[in-house]
Protein backbone atom coordinates (compact mmCIF):
# COMPACT_ATOMS: atom_id res chain seq x y z
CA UNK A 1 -71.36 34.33 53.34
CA UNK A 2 -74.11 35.12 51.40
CA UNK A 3 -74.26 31.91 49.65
CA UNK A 4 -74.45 30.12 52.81
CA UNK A 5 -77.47 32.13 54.14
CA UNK A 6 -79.27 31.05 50.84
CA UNK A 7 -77.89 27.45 51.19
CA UNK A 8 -79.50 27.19 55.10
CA UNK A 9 -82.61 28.48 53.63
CA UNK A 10 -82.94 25.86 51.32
CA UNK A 11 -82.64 23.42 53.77
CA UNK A 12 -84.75 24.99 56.25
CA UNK A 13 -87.53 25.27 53.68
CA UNK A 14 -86.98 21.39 52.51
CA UNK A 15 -86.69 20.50 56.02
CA UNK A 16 -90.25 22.60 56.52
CA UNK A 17 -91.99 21.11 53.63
CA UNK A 18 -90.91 17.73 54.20
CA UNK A 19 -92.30 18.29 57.92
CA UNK A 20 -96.10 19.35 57.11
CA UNK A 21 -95.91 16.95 54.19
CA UNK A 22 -96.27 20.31 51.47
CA UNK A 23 -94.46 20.84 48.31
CA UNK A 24 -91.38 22.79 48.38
CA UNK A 25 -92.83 25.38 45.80
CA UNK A 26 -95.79 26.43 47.76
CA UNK A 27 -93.84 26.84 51.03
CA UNK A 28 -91.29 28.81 49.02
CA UNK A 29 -94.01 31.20 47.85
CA UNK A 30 -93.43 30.14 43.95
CA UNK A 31 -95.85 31.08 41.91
CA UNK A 32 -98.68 28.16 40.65
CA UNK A 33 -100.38 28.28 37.35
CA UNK A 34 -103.27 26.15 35.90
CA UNK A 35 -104.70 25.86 32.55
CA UNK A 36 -107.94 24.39 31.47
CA UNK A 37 -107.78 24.38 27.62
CA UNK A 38 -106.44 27.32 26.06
CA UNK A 39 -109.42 29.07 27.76
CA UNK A 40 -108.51 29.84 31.09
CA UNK A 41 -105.93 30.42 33.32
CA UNK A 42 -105.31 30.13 37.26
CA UNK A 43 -102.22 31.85 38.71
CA UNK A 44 -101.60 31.66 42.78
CA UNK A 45 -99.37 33.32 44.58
CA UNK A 46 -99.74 36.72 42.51
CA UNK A 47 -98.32 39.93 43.81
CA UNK A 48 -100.39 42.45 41.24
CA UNK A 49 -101.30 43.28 37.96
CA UNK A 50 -98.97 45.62 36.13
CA UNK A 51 -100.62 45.65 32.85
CA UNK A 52 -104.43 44.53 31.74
CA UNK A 53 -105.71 44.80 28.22
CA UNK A 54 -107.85 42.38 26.13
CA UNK A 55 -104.83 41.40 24.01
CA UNK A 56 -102.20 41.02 27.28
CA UNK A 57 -102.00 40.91 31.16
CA UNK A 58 -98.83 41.14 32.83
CA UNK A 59 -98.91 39.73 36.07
CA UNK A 60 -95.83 40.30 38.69
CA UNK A 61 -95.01 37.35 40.56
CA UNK A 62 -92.01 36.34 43.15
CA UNK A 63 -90.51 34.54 39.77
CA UNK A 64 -90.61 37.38 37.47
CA UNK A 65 -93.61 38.64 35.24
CA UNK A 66 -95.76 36.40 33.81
CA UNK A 67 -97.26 37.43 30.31
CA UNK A 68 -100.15 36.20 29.25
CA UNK A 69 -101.14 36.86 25.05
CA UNK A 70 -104.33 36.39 23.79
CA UNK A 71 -108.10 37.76 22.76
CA UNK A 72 -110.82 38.85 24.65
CA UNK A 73 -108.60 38.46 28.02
CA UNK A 74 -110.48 39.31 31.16
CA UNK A 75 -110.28 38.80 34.77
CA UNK A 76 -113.16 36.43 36.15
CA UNK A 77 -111.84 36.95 39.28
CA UNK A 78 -108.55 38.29 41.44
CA UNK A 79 -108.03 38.30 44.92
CA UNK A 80 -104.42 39.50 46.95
CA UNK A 81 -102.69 36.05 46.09
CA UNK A 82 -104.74 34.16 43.28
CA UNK A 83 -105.99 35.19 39.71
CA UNK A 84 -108.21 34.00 37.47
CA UNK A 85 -108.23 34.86 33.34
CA UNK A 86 -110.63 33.76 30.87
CA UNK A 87 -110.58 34.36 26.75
CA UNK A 88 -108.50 32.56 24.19
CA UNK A 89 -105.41 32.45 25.20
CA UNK A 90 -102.73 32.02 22.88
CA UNK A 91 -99.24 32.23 24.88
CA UNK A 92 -97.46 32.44 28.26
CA UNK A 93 -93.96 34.41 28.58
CA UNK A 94 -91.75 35.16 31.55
CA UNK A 95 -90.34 38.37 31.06
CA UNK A 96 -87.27 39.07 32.63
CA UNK A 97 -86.26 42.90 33.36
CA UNK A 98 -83.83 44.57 31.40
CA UNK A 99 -80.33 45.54 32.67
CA UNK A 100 -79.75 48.60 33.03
């Protein structure tokens, strides 16, 4: 039963997308990222920091965490949906959670 609930809501959400001409992703509440350079990142659809140091910023995210490596990391700006990280950055992980 389950699996049909999940398979309706992909339709639905296809069927809404398709409707108001939007991609699929953003109407599913996926997370977005954007890089210009190695320099800095974008990253919409956010749901909070769980870690922030110059070397690494975790950021949790309907997907998972995102990790984000580098040097002289900082946050030029963060709002409740959309974050924006400047510095070098050197790598981009999802990290899934352990089992327990």
């Amino acid at each position: 039963m389950e699996r049909n609930r999940r398979d309706r809501d992909g339709g639905v959400l296809t069927a809404v997308a398709e409707l108001f001409d939007l991609p699929a992703d953003i109407v599913a509440g996926l997370p977005r990222l954007e890089m210009v350079g190695g320099r800095q990142l974008y990253l919409e659809h956010h749901t909070g920091l769980l870690a922030y140091t110059e070397r690494q910023i975790d950021a949790n995210t309907a997907a998972g965490v995102l990790r984000i490596r580098g040097e002289r990391l900082t946050l030029l700006a963060m709002t409740a949906g959309e974050l924006r990280i400047g510095g070098r950055i050197d790598s981009l992980e999802w990290v899934r959670a352990e089992p327990c």
